[in-house]
N, C-alpha and C. Protein backbone atom coordinates (compact mmCIF):
# COMPACT_ATOMS: atom_id res chain seq x y z
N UNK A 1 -5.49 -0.39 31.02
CA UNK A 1 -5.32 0.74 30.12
C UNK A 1 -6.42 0.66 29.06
N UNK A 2 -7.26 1.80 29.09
CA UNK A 2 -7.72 1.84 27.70
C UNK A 2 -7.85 3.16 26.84
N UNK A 3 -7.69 2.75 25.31
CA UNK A 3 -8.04 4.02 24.55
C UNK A 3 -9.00 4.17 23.75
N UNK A 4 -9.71 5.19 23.72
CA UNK A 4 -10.95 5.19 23.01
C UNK A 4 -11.24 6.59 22.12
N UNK A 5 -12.05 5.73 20.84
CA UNK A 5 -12.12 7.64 20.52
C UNK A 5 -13.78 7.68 19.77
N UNK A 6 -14.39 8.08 19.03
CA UNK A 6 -16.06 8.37 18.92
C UNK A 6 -15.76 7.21 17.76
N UNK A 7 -14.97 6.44 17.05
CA UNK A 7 -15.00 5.50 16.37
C UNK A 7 -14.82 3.92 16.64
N UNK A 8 -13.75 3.73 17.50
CA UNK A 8 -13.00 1.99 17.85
C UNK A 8 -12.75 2.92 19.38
N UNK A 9 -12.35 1.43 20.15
CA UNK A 9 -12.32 1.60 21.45
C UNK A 9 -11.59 0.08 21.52
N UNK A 10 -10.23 0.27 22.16
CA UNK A 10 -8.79 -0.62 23.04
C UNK A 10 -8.82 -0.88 23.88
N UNK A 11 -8.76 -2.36 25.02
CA UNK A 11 -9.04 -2.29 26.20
C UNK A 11 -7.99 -3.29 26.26
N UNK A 12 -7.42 -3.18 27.30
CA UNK A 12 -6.20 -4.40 27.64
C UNK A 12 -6.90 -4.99 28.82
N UNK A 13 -7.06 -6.10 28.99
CA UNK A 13 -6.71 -7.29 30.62
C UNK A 13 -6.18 -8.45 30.87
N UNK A 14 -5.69 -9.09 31.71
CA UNK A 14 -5.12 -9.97 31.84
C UNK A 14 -5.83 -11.09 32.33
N UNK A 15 -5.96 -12.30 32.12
CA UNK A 15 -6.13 -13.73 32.86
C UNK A 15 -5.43 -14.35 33.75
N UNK A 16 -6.23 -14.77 35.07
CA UNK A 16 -5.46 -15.62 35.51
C UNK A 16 -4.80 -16.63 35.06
N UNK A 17 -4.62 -17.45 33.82
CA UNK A 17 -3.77 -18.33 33.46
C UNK A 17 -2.67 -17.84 31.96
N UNK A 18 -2.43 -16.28 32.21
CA UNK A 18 -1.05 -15.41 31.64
C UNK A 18 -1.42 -15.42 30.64
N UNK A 19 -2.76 -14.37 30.15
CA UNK A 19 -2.90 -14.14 28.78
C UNK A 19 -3.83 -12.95 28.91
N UNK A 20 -2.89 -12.34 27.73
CA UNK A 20 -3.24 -10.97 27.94
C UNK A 20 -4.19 -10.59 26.79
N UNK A 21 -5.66 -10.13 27.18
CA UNK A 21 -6.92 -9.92 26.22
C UNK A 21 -6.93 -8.96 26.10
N UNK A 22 -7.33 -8.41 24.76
CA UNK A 22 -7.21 -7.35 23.75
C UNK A 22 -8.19 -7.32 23.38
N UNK A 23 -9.17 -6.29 24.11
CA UNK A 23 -10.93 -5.93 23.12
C UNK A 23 -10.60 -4.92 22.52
N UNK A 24 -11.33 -5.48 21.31
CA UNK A 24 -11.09 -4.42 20.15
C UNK A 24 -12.78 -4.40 19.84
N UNK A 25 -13.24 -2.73 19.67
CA UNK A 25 -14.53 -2.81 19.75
C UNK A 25 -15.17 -1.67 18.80
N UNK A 26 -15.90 -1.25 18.31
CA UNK A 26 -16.22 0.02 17.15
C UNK A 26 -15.52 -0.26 15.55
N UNK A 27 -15.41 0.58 15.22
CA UNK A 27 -15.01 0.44 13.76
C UNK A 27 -13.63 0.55 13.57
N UNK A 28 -12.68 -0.09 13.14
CA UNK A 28 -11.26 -0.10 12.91
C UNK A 28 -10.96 0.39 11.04
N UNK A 29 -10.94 1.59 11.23
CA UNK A 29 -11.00 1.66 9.61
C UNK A 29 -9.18 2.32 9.60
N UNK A 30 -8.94 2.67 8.73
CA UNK A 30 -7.64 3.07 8.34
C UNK A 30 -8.11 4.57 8.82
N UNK A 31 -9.03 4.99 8.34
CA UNK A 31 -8.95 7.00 8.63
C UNK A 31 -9.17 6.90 9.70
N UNK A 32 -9.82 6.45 10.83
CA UNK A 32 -10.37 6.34 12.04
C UNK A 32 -8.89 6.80 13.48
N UNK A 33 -7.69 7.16 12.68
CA UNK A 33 -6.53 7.04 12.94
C UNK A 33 -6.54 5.97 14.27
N UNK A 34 -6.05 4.91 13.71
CA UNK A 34 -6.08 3.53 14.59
C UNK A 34 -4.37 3.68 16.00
N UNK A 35 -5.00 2.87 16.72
CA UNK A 35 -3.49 3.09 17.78
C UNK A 35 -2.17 2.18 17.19
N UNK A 36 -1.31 2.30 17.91
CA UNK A 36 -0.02 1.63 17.33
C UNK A 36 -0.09 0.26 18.32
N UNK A 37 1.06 -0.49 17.94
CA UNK A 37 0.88 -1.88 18.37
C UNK A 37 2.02 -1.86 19.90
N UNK A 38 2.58 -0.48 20.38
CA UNK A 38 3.41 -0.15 21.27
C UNK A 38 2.46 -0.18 22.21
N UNK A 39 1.41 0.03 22.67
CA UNK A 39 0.73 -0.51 23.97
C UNK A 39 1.02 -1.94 24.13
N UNK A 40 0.59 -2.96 23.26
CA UNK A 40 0.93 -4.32 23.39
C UNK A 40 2.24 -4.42 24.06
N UNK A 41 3.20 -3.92 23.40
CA UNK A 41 4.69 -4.29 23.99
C UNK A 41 5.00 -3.90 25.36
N UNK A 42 4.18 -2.75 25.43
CA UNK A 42 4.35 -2.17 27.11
C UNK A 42 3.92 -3.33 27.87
N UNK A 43 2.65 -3.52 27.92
CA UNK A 43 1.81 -4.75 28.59
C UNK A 43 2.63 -6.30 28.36
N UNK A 44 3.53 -6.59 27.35
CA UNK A 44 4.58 -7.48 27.49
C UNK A 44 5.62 -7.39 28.48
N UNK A 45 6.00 -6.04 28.54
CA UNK A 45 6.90 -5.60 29.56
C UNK A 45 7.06 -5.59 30.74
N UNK A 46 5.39 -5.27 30.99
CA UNK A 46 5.04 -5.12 32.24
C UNK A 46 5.19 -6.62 33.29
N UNK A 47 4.44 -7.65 32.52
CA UNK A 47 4.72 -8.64 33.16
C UNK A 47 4.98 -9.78 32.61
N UNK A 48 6.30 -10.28 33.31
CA UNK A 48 7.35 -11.32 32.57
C UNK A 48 6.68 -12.50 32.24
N UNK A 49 5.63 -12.94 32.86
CA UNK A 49 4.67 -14.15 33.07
C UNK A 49 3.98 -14.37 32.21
N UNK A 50 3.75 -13.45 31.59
CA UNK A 50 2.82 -13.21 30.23
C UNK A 50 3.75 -14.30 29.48
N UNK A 51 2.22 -15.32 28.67
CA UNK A 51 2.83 -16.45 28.22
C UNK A 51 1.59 -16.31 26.57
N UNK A 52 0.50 -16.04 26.61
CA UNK A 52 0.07 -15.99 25.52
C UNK A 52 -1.26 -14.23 25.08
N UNK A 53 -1.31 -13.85 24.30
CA UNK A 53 -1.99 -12.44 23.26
C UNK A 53 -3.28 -13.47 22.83
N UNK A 54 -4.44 -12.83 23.68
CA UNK A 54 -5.62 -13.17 22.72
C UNK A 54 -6.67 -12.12 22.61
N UNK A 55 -7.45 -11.95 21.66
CA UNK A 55 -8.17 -11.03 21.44
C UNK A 55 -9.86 -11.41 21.34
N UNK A 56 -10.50 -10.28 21.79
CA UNK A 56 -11.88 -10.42 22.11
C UNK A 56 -12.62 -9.31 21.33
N UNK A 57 -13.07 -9.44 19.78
CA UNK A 57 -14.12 -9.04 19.37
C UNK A 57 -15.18 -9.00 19.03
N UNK A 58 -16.20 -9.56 20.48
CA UNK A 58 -17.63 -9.62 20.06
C UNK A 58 -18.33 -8.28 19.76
N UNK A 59 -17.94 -7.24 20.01
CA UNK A 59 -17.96 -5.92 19.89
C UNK A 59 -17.56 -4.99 18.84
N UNK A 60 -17.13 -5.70 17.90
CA UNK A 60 -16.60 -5.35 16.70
C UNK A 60 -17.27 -4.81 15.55
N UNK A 61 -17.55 -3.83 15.03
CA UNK A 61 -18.27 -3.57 14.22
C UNK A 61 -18.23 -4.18 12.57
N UNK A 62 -16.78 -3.26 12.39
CA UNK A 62 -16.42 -2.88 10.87
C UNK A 62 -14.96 -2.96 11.47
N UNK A 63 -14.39 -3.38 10.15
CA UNK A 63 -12.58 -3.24 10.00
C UNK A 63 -12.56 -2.99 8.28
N UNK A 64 -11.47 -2.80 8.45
CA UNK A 64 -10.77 -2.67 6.87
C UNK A 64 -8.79 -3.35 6.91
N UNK A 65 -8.45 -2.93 6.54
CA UNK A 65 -6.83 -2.96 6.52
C UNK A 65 -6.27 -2.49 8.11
N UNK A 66 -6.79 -1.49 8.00
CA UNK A 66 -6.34 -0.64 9.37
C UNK A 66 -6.13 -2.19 10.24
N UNK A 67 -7.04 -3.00 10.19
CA UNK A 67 -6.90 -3.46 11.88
C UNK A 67 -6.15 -4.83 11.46
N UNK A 68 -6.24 -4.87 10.40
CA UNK A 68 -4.88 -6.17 9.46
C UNK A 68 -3.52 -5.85 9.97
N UNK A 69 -3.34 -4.22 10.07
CA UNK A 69 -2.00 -3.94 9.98
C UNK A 69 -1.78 -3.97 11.72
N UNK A 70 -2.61 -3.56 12.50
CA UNK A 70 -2.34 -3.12 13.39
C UNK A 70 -2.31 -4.94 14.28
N UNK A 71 -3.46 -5.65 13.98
CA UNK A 71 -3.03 -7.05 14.47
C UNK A 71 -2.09 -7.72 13.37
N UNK A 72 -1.06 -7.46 12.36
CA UNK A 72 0.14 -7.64 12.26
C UNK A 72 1.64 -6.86 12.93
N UNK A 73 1.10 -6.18 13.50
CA UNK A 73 2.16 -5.47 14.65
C UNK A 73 2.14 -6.33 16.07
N UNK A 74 1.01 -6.66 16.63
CA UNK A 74 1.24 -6.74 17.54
C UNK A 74 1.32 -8.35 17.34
N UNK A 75 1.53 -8.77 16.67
CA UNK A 75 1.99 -10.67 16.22
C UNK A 75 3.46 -10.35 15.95
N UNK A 76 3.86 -9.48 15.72
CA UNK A 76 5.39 -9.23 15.02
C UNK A 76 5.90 -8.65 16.46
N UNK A 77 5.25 -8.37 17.79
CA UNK A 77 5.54 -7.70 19.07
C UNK A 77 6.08 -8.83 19.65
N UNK A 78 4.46 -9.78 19.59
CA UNK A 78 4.70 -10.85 20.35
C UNK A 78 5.61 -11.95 19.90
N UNK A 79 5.97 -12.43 18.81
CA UNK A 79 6.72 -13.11 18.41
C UNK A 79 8.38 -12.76 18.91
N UNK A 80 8.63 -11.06 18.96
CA UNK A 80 10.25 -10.61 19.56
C UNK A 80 10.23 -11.49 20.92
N UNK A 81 8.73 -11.25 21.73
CA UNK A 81 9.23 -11.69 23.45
C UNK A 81 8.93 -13.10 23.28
N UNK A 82 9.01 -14.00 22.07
CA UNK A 82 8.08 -15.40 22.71
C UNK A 82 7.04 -15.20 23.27
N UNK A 83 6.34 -14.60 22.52
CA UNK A 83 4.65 -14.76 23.27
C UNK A 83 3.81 -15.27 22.48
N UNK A 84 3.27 -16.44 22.68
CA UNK A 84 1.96 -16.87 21.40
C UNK A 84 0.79 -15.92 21.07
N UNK A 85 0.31 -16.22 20.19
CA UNK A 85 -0.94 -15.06 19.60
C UNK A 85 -2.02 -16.53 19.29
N UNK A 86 -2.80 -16.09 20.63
CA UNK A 86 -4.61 -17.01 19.88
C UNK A 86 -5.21 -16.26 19.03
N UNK A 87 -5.48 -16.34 17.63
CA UNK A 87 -6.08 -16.10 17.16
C UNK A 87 -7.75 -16.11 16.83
N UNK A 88 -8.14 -16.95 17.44
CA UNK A 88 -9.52 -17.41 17.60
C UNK A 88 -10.49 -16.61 18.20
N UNK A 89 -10.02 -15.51 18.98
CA UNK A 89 -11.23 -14.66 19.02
C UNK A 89 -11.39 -13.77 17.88
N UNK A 90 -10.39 -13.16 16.67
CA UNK A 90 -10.63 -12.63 16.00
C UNK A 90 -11.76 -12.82 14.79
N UNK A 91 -12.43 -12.56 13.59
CA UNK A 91 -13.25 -12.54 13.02
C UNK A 91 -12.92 -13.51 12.00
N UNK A 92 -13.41 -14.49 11.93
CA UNK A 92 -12.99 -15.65 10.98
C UNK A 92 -11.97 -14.80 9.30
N UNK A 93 -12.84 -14.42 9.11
CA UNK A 93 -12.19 -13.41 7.16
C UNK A 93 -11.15 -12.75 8.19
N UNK A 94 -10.68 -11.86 9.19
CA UNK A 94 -9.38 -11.60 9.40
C UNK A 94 -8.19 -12.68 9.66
N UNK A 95 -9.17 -13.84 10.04
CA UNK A 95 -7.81 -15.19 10.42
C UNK A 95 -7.51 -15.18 9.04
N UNK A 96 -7.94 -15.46 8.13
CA UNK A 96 -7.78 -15.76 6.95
C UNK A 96 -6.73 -14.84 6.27
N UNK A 97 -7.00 -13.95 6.13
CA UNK A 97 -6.06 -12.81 5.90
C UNK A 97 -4.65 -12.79 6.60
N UNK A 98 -4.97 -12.95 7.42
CA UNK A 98 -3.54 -13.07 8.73
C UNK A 98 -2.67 -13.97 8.67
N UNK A 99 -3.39 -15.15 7.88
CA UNK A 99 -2.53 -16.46 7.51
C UNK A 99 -2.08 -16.25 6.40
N UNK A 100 -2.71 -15.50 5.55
CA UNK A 100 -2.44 -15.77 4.00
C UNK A 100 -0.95 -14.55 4.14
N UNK A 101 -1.49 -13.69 5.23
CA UNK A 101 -0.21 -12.44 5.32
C UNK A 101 1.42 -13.04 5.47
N UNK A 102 1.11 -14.15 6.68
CA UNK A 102 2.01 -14.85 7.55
C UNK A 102 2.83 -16.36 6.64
N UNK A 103 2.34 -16.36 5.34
CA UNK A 103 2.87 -17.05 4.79
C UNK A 103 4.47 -16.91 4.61
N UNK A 104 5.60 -17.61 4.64
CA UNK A 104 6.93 -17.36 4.28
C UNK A 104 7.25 -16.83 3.38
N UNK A 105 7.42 -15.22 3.30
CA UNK A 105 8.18 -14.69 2.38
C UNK A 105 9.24 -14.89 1.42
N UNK A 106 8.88 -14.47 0.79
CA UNK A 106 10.28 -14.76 -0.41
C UNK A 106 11.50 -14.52 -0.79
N UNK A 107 12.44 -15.23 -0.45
CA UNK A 107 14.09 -15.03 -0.23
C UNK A 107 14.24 -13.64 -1.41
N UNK A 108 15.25 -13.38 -0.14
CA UNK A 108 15.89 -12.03 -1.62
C UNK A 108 16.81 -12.30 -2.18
N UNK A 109 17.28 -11.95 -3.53
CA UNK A 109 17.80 -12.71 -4.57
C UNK A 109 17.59 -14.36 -4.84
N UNK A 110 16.61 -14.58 -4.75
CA UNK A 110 16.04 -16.27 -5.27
C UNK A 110 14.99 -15.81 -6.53
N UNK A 111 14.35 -14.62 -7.09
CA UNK A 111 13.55 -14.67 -7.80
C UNK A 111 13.69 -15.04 -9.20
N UNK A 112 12.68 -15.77 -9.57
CA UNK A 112 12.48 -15.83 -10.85
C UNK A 112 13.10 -15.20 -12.12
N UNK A 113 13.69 -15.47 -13.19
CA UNK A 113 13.57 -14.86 -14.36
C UNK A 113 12.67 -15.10 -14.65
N UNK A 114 12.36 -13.73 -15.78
CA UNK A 114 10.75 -14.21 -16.70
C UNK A 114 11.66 -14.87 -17.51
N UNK A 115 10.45 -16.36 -17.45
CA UNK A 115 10.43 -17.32 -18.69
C UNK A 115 10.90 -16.85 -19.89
N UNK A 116 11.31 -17.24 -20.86
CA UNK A 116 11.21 -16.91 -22.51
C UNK A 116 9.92 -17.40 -23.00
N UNK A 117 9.26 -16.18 -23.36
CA UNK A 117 8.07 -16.64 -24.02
C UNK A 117 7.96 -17.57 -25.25
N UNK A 118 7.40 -18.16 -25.97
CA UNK A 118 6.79 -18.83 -27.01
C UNK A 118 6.90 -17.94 -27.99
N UNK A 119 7.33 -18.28 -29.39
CA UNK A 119 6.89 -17.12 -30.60
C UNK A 119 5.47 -16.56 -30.97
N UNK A 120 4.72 -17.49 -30.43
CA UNK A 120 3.29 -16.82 -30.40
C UNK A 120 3.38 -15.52 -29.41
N UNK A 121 3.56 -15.64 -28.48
CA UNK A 121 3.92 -15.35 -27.47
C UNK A 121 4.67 -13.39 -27.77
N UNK A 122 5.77 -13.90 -27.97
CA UNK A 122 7.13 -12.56 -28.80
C UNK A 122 6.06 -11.73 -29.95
N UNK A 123 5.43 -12.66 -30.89
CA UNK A 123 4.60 -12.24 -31.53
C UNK A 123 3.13 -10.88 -31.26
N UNK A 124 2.58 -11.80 -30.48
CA UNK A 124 1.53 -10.87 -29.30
C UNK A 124 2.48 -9.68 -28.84
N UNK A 125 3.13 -9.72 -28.34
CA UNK A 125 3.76 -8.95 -27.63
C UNK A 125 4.63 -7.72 -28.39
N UNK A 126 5.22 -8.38 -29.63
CA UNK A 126 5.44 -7.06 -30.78
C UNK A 126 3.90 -6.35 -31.45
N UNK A 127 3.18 -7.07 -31.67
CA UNK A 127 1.42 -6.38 -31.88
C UNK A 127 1.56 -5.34 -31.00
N UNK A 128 1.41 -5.77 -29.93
CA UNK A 128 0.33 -4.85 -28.85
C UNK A 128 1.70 -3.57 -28.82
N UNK A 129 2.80 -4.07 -28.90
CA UNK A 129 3.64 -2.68 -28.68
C UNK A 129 3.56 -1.84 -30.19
N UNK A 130 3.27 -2.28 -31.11
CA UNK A 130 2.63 -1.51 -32.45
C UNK A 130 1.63 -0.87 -32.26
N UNK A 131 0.66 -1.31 -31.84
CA UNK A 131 -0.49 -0.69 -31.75
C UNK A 131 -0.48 0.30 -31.19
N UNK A 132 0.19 0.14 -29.68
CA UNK A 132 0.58 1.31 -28.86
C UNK A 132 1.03 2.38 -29.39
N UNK A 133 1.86 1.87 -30.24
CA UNK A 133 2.70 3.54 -30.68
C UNK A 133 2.25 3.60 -31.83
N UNK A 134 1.47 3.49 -32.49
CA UNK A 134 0.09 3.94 -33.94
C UNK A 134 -1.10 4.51 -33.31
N UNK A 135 -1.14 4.45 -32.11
CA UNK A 135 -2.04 5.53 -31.09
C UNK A 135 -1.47 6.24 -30.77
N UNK A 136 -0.46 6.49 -30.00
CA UNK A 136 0.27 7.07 -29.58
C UNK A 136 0.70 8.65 -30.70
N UNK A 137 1.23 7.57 -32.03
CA UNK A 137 1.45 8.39 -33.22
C UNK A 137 0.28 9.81 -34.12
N UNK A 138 -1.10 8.56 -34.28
CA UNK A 138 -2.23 9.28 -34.41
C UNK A 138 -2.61 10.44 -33.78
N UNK A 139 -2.37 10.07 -32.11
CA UNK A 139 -2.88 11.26 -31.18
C UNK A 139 -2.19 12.28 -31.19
N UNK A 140 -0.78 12.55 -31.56
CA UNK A 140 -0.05 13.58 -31.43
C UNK A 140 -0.24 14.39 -32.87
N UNK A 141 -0.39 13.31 -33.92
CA UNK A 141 -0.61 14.07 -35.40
C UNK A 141 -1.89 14.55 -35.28
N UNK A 142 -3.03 14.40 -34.27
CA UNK A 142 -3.99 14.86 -34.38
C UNK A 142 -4.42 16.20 -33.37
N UNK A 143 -3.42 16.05 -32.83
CA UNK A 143 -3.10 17.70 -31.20
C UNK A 143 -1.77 18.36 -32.48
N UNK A 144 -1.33 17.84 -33.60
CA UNK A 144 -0.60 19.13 -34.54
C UNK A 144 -1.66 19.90 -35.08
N UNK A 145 -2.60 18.52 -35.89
CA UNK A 145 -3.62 19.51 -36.60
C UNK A 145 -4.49 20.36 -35.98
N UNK A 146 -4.72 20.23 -34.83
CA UNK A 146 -5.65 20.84 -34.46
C UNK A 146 -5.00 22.36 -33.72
N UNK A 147 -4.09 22.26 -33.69
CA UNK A 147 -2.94 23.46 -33.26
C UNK A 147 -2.86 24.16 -34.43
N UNK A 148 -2.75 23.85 -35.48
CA UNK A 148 -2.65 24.31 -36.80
C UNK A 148 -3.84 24.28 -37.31
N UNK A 149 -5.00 24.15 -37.60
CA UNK A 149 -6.35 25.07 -37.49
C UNK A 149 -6.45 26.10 -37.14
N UNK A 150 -6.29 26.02 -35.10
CA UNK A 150 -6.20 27.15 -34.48
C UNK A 150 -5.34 28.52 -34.99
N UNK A 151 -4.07 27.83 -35.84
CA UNK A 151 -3.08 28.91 -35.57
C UNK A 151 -3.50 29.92 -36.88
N UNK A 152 -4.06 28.79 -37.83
CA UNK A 152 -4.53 29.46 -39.42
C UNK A 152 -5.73 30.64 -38.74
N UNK A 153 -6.47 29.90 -37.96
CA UNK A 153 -7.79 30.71 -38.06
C UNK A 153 -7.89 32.01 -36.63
N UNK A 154 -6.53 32.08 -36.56
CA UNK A 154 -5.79 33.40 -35.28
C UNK A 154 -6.24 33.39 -34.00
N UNK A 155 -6.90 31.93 -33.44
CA UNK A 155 -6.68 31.79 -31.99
C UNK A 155 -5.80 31.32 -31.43
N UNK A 156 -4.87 30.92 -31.61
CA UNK A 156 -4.05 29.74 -31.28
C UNK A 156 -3.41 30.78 -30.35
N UNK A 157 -2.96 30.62 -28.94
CA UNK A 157 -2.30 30.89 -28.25
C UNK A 157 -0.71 30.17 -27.77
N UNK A 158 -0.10 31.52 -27.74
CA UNK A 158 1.46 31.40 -27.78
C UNK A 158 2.34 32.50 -26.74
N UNK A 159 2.42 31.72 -25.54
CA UNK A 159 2.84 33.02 -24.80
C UNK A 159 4.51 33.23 -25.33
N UNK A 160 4.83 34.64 -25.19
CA UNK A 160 5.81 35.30 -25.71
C UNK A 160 7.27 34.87 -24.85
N UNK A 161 7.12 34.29 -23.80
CA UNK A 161 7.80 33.58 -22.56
C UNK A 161 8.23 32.11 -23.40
N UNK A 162 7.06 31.31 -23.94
CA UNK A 162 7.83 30.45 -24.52
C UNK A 162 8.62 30.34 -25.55
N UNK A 163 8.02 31.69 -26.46
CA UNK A 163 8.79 31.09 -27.73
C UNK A 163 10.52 31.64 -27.47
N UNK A 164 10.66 32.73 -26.48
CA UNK A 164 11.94 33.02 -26.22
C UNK A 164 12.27 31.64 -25.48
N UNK A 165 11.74 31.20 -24.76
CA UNK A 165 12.70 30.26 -24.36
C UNK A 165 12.99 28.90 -25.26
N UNK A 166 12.50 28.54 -25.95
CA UNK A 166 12.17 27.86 -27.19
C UNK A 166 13.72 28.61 -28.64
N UNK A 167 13.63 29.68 -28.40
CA UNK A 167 14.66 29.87 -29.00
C UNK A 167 16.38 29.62 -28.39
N UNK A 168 16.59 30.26 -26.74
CA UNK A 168 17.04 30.29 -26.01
C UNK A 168 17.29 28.48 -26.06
N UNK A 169 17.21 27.56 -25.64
CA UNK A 169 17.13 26.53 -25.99
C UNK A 169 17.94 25.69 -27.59
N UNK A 170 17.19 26.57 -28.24
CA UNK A 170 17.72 25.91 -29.77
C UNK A 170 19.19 26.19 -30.06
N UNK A 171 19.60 27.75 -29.25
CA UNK A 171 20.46 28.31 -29.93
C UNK A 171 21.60 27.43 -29.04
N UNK A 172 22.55 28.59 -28.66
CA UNK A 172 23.73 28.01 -27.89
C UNK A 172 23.21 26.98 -27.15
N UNK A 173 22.43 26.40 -26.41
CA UNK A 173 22.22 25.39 -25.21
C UNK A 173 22.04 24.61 -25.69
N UNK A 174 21.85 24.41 -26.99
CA UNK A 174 21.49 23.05 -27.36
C UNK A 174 22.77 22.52 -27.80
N UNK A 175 24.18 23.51 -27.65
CA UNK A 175 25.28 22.52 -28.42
C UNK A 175 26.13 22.43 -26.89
N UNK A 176 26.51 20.79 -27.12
CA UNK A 176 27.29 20.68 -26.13
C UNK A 176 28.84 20.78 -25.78
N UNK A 177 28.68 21.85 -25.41
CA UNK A 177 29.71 22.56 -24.47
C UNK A 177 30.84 21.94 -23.61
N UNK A 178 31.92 21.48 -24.00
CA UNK A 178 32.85 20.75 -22.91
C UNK A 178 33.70 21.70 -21.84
């Protein structure tokens, strides 16, 4: 089986000693719309004998993520049937990646509390949230004045839609109603 398109090009074959090779060849980018990892599983299917997944990219151009994700599918294929994955034909910086991916995840509900910081620490951390909102404060007193310039010097625009609803709003809707 193979699939190909004016970017990457898929080729499946088998070895006589039950290992099924995967050329991966052209550019594997994410837009390149890459194939799914369901061919692999077919070709698992097909024959029970199949004992190890290795891949052959001397032909390889360019990758990005795209082909991270797509050789993490078909490791997550082969792992359902017991099938080993050689990694060694792939591109040294993707082994790397693939391992660092394949590391043991992190239990759910085991995480961390954040630490209690240090009073230096609480300290920094009340600053920077001051500062924030003394910018925050400035910028809005400074989009009043400048609304109020406008409005003194008769450009200021005010569609007639808002201020009714602006009233509409203040009046009855704003008291709550049981």
């Amino acid at each position: 089986m193979e699939q190909k398109t004016g970017k990457w090009e898929l080729k499946f074959s088998k070895t006589a000693d039950k290992v099924l090779l995967v050329h991966l060849s052209g550019d594997w980018h994410i837009e390149n719309d890459l194939p799914s990892a369901i061919d692999v599983e077919e070709h698992i299917k097909e024959d029970p004998y199949l004992q190890h997944v290795a891949f052959d990219t001397k032909e390889l151009r360019s990758w990005d993520s795209g082909l991270l994700t797509y050789l993490i599918h078909v490791i997550k294929q082969s792992s359902i049937h017991n099938i080993g994955v050689d990694q060694k034909g792939l591109p040294e910086g993707v082994q790397r990646l693939l391992s660092l991916a394949s590391v043991v995840p992190e239990r759910t509900g085991e995480r961390r509390e954040k630490a209690p910081s240090t009073n230096l620490g609480r300290i920094g951390e009340s600053a920077v949230k001051f500062w924030r909102a003394n910018l925050e404060m400035i910028e809005f007193v400074g989009e009043v004045f400048v609304a109020f310039l406008k409005m003194l010097s008769g450009k200021a625009q005010f569609r007639r839609a808002d201020l009714i609803l602006i009233i509409q709003e203040s009046g009855a809707e704003a008291l709550p109603l049981y």
